[in-house]
Protein backbone atom coordinates (compact mmCIF):
# COMPACT_ATOMS: atom_id res chain seq x y z
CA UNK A 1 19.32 29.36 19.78
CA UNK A 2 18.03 26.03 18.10
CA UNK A 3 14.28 25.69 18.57
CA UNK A 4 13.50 22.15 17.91
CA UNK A 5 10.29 21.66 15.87
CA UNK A 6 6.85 20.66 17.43
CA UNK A 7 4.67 20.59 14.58
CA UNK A 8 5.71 17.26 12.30
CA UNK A 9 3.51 17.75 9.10
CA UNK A 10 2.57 13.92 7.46
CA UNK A 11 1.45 16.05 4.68
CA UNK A 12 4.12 18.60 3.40
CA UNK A 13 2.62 22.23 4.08
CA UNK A 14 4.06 22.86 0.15
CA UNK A 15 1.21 20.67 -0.71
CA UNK A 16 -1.21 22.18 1.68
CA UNK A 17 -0.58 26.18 0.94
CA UNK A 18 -2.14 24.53 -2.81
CA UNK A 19 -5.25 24.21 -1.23
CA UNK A 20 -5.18 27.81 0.37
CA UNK A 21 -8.00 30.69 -0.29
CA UNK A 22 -5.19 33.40 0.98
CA UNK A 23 -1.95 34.69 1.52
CA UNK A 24 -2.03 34.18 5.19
CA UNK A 25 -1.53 29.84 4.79
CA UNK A 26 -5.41 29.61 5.50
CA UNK A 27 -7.81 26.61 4.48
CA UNK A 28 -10.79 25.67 5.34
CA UNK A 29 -10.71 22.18 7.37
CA UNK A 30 -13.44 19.65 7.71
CA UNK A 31 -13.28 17.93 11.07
CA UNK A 32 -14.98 14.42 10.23
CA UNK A 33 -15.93 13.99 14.05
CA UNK A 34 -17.39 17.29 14.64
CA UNK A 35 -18.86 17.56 11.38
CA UNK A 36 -17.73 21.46 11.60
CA UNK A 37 -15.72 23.33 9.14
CA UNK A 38 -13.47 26.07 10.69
CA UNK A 39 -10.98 28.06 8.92
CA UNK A 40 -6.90 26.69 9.54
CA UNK A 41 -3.58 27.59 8.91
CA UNK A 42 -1.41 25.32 7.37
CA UNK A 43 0.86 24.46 10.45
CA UNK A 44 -2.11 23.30 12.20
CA UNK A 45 -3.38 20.12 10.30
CA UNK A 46 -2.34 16.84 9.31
CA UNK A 47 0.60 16.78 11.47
CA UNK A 48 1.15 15.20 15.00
CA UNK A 49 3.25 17.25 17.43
CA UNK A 50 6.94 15.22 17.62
CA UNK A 51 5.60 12.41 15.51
CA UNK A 52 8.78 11.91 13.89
CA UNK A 53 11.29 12.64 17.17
CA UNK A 54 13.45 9.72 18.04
CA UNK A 55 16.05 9.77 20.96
CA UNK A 56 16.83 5.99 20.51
CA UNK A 57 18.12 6.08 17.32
CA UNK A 58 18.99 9.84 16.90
CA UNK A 59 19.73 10.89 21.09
CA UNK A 60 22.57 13.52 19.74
CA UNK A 61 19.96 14.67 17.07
CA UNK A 62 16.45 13.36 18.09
CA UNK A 63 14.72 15.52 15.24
CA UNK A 64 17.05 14.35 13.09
CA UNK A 65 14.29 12.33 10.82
CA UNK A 66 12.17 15.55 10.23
CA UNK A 67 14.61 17.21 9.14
CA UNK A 68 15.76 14.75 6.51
CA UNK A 69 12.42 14.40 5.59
CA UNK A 70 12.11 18.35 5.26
CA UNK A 71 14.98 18.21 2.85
CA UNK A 72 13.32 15.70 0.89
CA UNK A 73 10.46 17.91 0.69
CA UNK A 74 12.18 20.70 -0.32
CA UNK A 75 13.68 18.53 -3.13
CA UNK A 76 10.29 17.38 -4.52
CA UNK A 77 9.20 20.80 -3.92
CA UNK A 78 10.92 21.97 -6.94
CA UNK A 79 9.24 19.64 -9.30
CA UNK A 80 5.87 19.45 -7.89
CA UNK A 81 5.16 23.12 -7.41
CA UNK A 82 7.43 23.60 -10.35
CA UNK A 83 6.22 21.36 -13.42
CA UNK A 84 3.27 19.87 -12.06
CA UNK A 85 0.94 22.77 -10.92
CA UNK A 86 1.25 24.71 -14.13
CA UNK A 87 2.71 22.61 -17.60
CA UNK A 88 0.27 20.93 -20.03
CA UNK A 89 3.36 18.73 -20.26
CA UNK A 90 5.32 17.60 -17.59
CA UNK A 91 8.81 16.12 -18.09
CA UNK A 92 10.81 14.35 -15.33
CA UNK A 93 14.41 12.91 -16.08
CA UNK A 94 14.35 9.06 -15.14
CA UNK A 95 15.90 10.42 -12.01
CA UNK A 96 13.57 12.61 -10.95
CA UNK A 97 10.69 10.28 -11.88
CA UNK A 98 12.16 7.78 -9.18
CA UNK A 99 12.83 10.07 -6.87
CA UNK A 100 9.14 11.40 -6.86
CA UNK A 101 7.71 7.45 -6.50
CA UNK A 102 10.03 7.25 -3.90
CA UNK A 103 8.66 10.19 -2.00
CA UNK A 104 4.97 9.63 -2.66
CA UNK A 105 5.72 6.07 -0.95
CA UNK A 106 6.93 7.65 2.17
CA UNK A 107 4.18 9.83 2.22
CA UNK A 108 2.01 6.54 2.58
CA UNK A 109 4.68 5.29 5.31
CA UNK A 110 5.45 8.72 7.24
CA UNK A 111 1.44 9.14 7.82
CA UNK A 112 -0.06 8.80 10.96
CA UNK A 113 -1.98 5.87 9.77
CA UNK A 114 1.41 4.27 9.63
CA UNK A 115 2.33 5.72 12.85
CA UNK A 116 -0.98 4.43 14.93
CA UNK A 117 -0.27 0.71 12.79
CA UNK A 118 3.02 0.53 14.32
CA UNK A 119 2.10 1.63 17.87
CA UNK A 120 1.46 -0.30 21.32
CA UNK A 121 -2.63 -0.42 20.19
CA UNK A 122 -2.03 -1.92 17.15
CA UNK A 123 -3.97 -5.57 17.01
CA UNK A 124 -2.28 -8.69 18.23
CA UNK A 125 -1.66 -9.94 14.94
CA UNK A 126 0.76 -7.19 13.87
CA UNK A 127 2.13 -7.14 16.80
CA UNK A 128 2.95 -11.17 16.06
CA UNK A 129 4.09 -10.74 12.86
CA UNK A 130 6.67 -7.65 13.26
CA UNK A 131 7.89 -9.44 17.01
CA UNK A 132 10.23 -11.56 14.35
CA UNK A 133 11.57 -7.70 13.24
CA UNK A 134 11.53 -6.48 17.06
CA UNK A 135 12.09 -8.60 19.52
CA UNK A 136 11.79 -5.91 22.23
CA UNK A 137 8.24 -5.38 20.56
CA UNK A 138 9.19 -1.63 20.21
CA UNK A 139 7.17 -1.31 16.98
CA UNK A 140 7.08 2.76 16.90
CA UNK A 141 11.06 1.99 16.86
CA UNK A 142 10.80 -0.22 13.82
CA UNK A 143 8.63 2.50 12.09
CA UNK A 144 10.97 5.49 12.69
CA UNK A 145 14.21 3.55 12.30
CA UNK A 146 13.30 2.67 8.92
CA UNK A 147 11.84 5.43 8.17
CA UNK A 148 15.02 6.96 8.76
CA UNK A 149 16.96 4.94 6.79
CA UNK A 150 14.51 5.46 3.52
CA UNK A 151 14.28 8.84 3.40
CA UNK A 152 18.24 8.88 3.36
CA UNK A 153 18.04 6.45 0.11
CA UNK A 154 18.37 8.03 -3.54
CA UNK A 155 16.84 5.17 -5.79
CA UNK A 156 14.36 2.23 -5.51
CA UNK A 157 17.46 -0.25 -5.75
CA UNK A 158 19.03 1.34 -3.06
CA UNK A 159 16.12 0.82 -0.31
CA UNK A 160 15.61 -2.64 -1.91
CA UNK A 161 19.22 -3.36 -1.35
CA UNK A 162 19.88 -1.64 2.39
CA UNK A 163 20.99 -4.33 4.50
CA UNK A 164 19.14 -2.51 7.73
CA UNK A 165 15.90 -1.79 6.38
CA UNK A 166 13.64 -4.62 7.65
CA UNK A 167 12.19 -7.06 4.80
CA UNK A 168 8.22 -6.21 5.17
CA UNK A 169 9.26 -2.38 4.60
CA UNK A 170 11.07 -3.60 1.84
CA UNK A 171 8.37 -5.29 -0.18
CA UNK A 172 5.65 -1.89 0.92
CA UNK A 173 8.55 -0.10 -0.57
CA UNK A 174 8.24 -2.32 -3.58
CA UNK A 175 4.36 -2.33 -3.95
CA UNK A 176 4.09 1.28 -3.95
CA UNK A 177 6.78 2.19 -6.31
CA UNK A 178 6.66 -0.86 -8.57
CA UNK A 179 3.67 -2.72 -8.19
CA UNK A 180 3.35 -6.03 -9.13
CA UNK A 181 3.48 -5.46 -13.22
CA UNK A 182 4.65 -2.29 -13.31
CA UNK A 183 3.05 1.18 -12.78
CA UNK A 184 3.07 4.57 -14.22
CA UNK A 185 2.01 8.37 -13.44
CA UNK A 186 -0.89 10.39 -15.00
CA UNK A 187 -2.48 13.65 -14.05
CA UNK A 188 -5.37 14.75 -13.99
CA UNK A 189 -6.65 18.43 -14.21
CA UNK A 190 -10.43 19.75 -13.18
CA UNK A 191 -11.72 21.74 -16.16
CA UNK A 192 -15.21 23.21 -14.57
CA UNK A 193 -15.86 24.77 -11.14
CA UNK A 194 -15.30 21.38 -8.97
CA UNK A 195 -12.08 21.62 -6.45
CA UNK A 196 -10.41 18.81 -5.29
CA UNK A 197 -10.24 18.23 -1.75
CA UNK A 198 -7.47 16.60 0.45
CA UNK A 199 -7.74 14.76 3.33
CA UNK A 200 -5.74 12.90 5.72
CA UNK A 201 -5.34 9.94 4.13
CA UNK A 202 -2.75 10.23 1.58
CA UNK A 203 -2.34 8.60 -0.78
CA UNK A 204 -6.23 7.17 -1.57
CA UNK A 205 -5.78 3.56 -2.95
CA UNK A 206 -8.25 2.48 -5.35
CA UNK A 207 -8.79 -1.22 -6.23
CA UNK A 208 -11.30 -2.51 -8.35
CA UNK A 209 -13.93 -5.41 -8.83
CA UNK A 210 -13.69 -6.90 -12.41
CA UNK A 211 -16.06 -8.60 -14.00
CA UNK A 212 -14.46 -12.18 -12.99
CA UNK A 213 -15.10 -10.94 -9.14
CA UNK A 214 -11.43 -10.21 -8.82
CA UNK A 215 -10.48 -7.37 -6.82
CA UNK A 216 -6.97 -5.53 -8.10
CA UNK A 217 -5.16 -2.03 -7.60
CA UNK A 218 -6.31 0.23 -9.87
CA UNK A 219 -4.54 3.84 -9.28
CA UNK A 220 -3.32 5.97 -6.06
CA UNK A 221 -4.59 9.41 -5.62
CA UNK A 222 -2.17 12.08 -4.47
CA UNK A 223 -4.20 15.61 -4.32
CA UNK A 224 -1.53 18.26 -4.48
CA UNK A 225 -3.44 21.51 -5.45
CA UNK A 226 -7.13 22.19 -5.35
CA UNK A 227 -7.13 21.74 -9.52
CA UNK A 228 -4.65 19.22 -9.85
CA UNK A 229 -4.02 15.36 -8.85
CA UNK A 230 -1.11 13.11 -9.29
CA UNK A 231 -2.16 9.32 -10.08
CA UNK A 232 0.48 6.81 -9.89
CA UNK A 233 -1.68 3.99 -12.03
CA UNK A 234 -1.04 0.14 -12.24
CA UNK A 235 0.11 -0.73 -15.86
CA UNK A 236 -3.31 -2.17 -17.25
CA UNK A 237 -5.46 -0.02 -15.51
CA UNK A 238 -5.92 1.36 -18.95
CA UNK A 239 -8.36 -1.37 -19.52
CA UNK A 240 -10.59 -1.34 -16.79
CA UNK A 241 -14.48 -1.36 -17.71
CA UNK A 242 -15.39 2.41 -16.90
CA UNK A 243 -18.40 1.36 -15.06
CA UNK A 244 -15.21 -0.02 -12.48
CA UNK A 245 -13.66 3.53 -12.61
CA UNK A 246 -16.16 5.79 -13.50
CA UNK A 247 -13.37 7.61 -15.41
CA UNK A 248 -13.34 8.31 -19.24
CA UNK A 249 -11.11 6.29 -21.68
CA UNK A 250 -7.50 7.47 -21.73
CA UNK A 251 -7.16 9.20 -18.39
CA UNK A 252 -4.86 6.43 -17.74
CA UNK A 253 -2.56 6.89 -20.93
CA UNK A 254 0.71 5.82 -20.20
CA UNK A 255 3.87 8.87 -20.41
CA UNK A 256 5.93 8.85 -23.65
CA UNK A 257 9.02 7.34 -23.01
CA UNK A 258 12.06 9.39 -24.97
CA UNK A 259 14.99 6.58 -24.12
CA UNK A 260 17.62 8.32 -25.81
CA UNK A 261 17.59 11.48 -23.62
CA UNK A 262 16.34 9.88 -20.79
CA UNK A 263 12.94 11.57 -20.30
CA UNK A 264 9.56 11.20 -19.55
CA UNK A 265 6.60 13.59 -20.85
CA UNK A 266 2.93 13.40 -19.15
CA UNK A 267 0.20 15.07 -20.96
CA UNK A 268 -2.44 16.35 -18.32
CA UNK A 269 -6.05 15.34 -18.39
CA UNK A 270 -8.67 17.24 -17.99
CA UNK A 271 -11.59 15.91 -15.85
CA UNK A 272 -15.43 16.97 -15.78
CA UNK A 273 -17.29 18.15 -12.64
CA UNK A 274 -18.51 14.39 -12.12
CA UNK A 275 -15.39 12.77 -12.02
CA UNK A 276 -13.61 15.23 -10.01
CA UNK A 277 -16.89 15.00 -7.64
CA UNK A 278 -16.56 10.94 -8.14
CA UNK A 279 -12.63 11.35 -7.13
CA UNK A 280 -12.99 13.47 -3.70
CA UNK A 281 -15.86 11.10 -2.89
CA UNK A 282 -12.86 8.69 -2.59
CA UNK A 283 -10.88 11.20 -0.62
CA UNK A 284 -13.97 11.86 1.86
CA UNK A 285 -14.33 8.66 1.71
CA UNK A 286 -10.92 7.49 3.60
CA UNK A 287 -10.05 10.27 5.48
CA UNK A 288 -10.13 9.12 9.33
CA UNK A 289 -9.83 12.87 10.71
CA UNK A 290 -10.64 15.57 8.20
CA UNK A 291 -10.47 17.29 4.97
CA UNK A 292 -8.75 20.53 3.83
CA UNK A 293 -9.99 22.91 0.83
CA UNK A 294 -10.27 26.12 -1.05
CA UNK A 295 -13.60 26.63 -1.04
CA UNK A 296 -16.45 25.88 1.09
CA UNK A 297 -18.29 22.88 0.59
CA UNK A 298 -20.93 21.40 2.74
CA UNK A 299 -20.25 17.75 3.78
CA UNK A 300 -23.93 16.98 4.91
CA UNK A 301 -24.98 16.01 1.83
């Protein structure tokens, strides 16, 4: 017998066993309002019980959005936990390189950030502004039926094209895969004893103040071990005063670009103590629930 899913992860529990201190899916979880750290099990943070369930669009099926964005998962799966936890070099296909901005995206969109943004509490002004999307001002509809709808496309082109996928998703979809001058990935390794941390915001944006007083994206920070973070950087970033980033020079190098077979190669960085701590301040920083980690740390500090 079927036995519909509760437990609707916003961040993949692939992702989270990377953070684990056993065999038994366990973590140790930093509950921001408590300030208490207990010891979890994967299946018991970041998700929302039936976040993604949706019996107006899906009645024959209404899980039918989890699961397609378990398959997803499992896709990305592959090349996260295969190339990126362990190579010095990683090398996607173009493909796969699209594929993986297109999932990272989601994971901004699928959160429960998204979820509470597009909810009956949400302020009056997004309420006015997605009423021309939803006239029945059903906004956790217009969430999970585009949601729906993305995590069924297979390129950028394809989301950008969709004639049902609403026009602001469109141009978040846009942003966070293309950026306004382009973007790129990088990743970045700890060398000494600092973990990386995760937390429920995810990704972390990070803008920037320049020395003009103009504020711009810098990076976003997907955590997906406890040694290793994926950075998908805005082409120019490169450039930024380290005194903006607090990161050394060529952390940002841009992937070699082999055109003739298609492929991209990304040399991992290695980080120091400081900027890994300077990093998961970030991370601390916007997480609105909690934190997840190997190792004990204490957050009083």
């Amino acid at each position: 017998m079927y036995k519909e899913p509760i437990r609707h992860h916003y961040i993949p529990q692939f992702i989270l066993r990377n953070f684990c201190f056993n065999d038994n899916n366990e973590l140790y979880y930093y509950d921001k309002k408590t300030n208490e750290t207990t010891i979890r099990n994967t299946r018991d943070v970041f998700m929302g019980k039936h976040l993604y369930r949706d019996e107006l669009n899906y009645s024959n099926n209404p899980t039918q959005i989890e699961s397609d964005l378990s398959r997803f998962e499992n896709e990305i799966s592959h090349i996260i936990n295969g190339r990126f936890l362990s190579d010095e070099e990683i090398t996607l296909s173009f493909y796969e390189e699209e594929r993986l901005r297109i999932f990272l995206a989601i994971m901004g969109f699928r959160s429960k950030n998204a979820s509470n943004i597009f909810s009956e509490s949400t302020n009056k002004q997004n309420k006015d502004f997605y009423s021309h999307f939803q006239s029945d001002g059903n906004l956790q509809d217009l969430w999970k039926r585009n949601l729906g709808y993305i995590v069924n496309c297979k390129t950028v082109e394809e989301i950008l094209n969709h004639e049902k996928i609403d026009s602001p998703i469109k141009l978040f979809f846009k942003r966070d895969t293309i950026g306004l001058f382009g973007m790129h990935f990088a990743v970045v390794e700890r060398k000494e004893k600092e973990d990386f941390v995760i937390g429920d915001a995810y990704p972390v944006i990070v803008n920037g103040i320049m020395s003009n007083g103009i504020q711009h994206h810098i990076y976003s920070m997907f955590p997906i071990s406890s040694s290793r973070v994926i950075l998908l950087v805005s082409n120019g970033a490169e450039l930024t005063p380290r005194d903006v980033i607090y990161l050394r020079a060529g952390i940002f190098t841009r992937p070699k670009i082999d055109c003739d077979n298609r492929l991209i190669t990304i040399r991992v960085k290695g980080l120091c103590n400081d900027e890994v701590r300077h990093l998961n301040s970030m991370i601390v920083k916007h997480a609105q629930e909690g934190l997840a980690f190997k190792r004990i740390i204490n957050f009083e500090k």
